[in-house]
Protein backbone atom coordinates (compact mmCIF):
# COMPACT_ATOMS: atom_id res chain seq x y z
CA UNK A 1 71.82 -90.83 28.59
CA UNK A 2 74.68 -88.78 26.87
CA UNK A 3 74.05 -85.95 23.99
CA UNK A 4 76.95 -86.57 21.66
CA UNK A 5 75.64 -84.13 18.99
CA UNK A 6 73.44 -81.11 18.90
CA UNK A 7 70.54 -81.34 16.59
CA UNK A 8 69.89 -78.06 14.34
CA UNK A 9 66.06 -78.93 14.48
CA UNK A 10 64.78 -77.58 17.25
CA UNK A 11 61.04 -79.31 16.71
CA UNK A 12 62.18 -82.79 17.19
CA UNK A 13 59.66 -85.40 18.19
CA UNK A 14 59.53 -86.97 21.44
CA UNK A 15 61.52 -90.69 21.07
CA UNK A 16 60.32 -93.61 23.16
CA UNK A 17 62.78 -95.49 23.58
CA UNK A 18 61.81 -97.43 27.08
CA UNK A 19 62.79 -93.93 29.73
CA UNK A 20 60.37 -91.39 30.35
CA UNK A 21 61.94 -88.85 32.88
CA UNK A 22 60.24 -85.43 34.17
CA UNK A 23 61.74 -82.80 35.93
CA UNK A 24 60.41 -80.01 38.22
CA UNK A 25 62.05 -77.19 40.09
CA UNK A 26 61.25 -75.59 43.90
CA UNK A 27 62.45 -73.32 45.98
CA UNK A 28 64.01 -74.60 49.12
CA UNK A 29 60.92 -75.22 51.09
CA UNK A 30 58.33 -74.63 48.96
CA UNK A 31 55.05 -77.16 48.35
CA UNK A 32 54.41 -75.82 44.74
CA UNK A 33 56.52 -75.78 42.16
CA UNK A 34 58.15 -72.69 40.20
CA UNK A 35 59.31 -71.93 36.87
CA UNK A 36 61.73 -68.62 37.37
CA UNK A 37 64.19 -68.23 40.04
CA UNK A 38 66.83 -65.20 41.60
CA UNK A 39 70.42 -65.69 41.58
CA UNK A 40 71.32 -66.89 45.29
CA UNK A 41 68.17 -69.03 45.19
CA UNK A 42 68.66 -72.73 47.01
CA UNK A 43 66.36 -74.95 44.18
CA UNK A 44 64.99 -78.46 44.46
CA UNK A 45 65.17 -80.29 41.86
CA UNK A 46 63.24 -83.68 41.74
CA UNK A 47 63.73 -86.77 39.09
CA UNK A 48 61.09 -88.97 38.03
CA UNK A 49 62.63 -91.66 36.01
CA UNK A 50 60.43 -94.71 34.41
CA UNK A 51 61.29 -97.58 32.86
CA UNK A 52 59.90 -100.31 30.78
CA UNK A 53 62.09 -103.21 31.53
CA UNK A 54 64.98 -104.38 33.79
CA UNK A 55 68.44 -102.32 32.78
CA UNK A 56 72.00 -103.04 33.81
CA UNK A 57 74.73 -100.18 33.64
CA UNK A 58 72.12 -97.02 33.68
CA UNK A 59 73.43 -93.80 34.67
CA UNK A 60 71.36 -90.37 34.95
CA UNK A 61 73.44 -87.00 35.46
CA UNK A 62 71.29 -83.90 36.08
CA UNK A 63 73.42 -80.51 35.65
CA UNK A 64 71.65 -77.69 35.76
């Protein structure tokens, strides 16, 4: 999935449109996950992606 624009509502309702994907965050070593982190920190970051049907050509980028 690619943002091409940037929409100036910030309230926007969730779309289903076949994905759902969830994210979380952990220090390096950690069992529970965190929310805040220092600078210097090594983070894991961990994907969940679902889908509804088969899909050819499917990329997912995660920059942080």
């Amino acid at each position: 999935m690619r943002l091409r624009y940037a929409s100036t509502d910030m309230k926007l309702q969730p779309l289903d449109a076949g994905f759902s994907i969830e994210r979380t965050y952990r220090l390096h070593g950690a069992t529970e996950g965190a929310t805040s982190f220092k600078a210097g920190d090594l983070i894991e970051v961990t994907l969940h992606v679902n889908n509804t049907r088969e899909r050819r050509f499917v990329a997912v980028t995660d920059p942080i």
